[in-house]
Protein backbone atom coordinates (compact mmCIF):
# COMPACT_ATOMS: atom_id res chain seq x y z
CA UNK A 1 123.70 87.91 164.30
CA UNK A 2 123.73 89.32 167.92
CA UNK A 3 127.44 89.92 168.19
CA UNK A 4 129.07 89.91 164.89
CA UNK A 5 133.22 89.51 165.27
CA UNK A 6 134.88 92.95 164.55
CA UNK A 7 135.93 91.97 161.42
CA UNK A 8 132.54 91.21 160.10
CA UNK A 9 131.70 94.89 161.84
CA UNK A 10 134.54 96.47 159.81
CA UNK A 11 133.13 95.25 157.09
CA UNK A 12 129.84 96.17 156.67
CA UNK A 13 130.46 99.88 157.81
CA UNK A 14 132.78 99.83 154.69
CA UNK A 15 130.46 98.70 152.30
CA UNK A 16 127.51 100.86 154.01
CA UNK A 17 126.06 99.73 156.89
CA UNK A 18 125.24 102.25 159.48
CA UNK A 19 124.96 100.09 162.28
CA UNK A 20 127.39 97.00 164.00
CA UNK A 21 124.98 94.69 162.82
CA UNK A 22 124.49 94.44 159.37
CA UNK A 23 121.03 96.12 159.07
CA UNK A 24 119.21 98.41 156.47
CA UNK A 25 115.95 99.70 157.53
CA UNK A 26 113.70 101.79 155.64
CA UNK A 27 114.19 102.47 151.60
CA UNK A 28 116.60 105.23 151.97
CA UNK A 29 118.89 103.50 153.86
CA UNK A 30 118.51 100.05 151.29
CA UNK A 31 118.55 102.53 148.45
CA UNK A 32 121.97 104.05 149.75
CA UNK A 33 123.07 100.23 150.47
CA UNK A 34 122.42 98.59 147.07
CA UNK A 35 124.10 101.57 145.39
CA UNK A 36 127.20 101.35 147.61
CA UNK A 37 127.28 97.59 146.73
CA UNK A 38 126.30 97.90 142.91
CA UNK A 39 129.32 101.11 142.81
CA UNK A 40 131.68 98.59 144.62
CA UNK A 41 131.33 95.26 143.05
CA UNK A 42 129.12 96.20 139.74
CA UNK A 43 129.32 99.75 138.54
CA UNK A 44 133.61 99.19 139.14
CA UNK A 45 133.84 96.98 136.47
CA UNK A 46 135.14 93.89 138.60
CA UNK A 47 132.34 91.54 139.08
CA UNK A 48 128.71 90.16 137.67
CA UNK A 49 126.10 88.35 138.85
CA UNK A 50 124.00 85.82 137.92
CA UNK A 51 121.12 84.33 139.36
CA UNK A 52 121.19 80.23 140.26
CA UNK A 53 118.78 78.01 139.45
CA UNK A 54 116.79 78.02 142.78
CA UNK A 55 113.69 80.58 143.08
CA UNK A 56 110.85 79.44 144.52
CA UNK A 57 107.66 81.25 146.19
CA UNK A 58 105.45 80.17 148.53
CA UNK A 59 102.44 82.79 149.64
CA UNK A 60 104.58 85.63 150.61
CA UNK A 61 107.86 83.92 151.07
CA UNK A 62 110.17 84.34 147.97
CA UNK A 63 113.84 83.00 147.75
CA UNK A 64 116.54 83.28 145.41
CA UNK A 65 120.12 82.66 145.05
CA UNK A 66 123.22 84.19 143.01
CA UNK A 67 126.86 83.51 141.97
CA UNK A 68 129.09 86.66 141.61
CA UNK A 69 132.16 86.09 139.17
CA UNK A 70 134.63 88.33 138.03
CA UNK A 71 133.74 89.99 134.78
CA UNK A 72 136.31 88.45 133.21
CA UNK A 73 136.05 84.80 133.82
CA UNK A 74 132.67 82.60 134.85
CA UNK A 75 134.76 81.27 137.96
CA UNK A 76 132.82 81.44 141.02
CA UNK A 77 133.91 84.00 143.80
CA UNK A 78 131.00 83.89 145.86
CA UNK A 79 127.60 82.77 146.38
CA UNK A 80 124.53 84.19 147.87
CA UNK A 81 120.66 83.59 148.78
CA UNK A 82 117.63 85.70 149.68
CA UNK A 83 114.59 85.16 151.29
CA UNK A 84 112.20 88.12 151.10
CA UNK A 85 109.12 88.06 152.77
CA UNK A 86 106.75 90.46 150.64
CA UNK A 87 104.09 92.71 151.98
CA UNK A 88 100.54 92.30 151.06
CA UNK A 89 101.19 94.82 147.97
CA UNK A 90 103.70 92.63 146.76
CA UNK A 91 106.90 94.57 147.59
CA UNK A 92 109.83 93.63 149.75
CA UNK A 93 109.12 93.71 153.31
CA UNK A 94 112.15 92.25 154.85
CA UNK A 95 115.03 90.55 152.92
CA UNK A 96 117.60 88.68 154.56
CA UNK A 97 120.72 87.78 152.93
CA UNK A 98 123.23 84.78 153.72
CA UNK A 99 126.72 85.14 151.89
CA UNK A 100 129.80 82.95 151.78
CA UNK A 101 133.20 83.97 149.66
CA UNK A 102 134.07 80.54 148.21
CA UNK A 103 137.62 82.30 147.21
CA UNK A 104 139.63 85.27 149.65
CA UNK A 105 140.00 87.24 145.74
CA UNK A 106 136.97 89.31 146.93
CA UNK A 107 138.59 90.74 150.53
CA UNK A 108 136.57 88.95 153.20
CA UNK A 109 137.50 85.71 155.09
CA UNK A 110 135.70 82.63 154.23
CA UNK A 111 133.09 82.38 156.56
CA UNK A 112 129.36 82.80 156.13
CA UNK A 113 127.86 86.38 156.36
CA UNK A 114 124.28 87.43 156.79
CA UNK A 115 122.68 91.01 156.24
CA UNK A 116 119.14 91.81 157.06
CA UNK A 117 117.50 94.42 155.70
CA UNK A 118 114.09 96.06 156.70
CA UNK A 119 111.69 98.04 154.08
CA UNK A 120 109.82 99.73 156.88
């Protein structure tokens, strides 16, 4: 996203992004992202995750996609999907991330949100 609104800025500097546009690069800064994220929505008890019925691979493209709920209830808050592009060793190269809230329970508007993040 080339100029993300300042709400969408706001945003992902409070949930760890360093940068206005929602970018991790390297696997200090995606370490220190995924933890802020797990702490946040995880690790405090409010929300799981579970995976949807939609990987697929193809060479060194892999995608995925997720529901979080609320840990008490299996009703759908938001949904997610990755597509990873994986290195010749088989790790994460770059994995971008498209979001949506389906409800406003979780804080953000209801509009789509994409993160990038960078292994290198």
């Amino acid at each position: 996203m080339l100029e993300p609104p300042q709400e969408m800025i706001a945003a992902a500097t409070a949930i760890g992004f360093r940068s206005p546009r929602p970018e991790s690069r390297g696997y200090e800064q995606l370490e220190q992202r995924v933890t802020r994220a797990y702490d946040e929505f995880v690790g405090s008890g409010q929300y799981r995750f579970r995976p949807r019925d939609n990987a697929s691979r193809l060479d060194d493209v892999l995608k995925f996609g997720w529901q979080m709920v609320p840990a008490d209830s299996d009703d759908v808050v938001a949904i997610g999907l990755e597509i990873a592009m994986l290195a010749p060793d088989g790790r994460i190269q770059t994995d971008d991330q498209v979001h949506r809230a389906v409800t406003a329970e979780i804080g953000y508007s209801i509009r789509t949100m994409a993160a990038r993040r960078r292994t290198r």
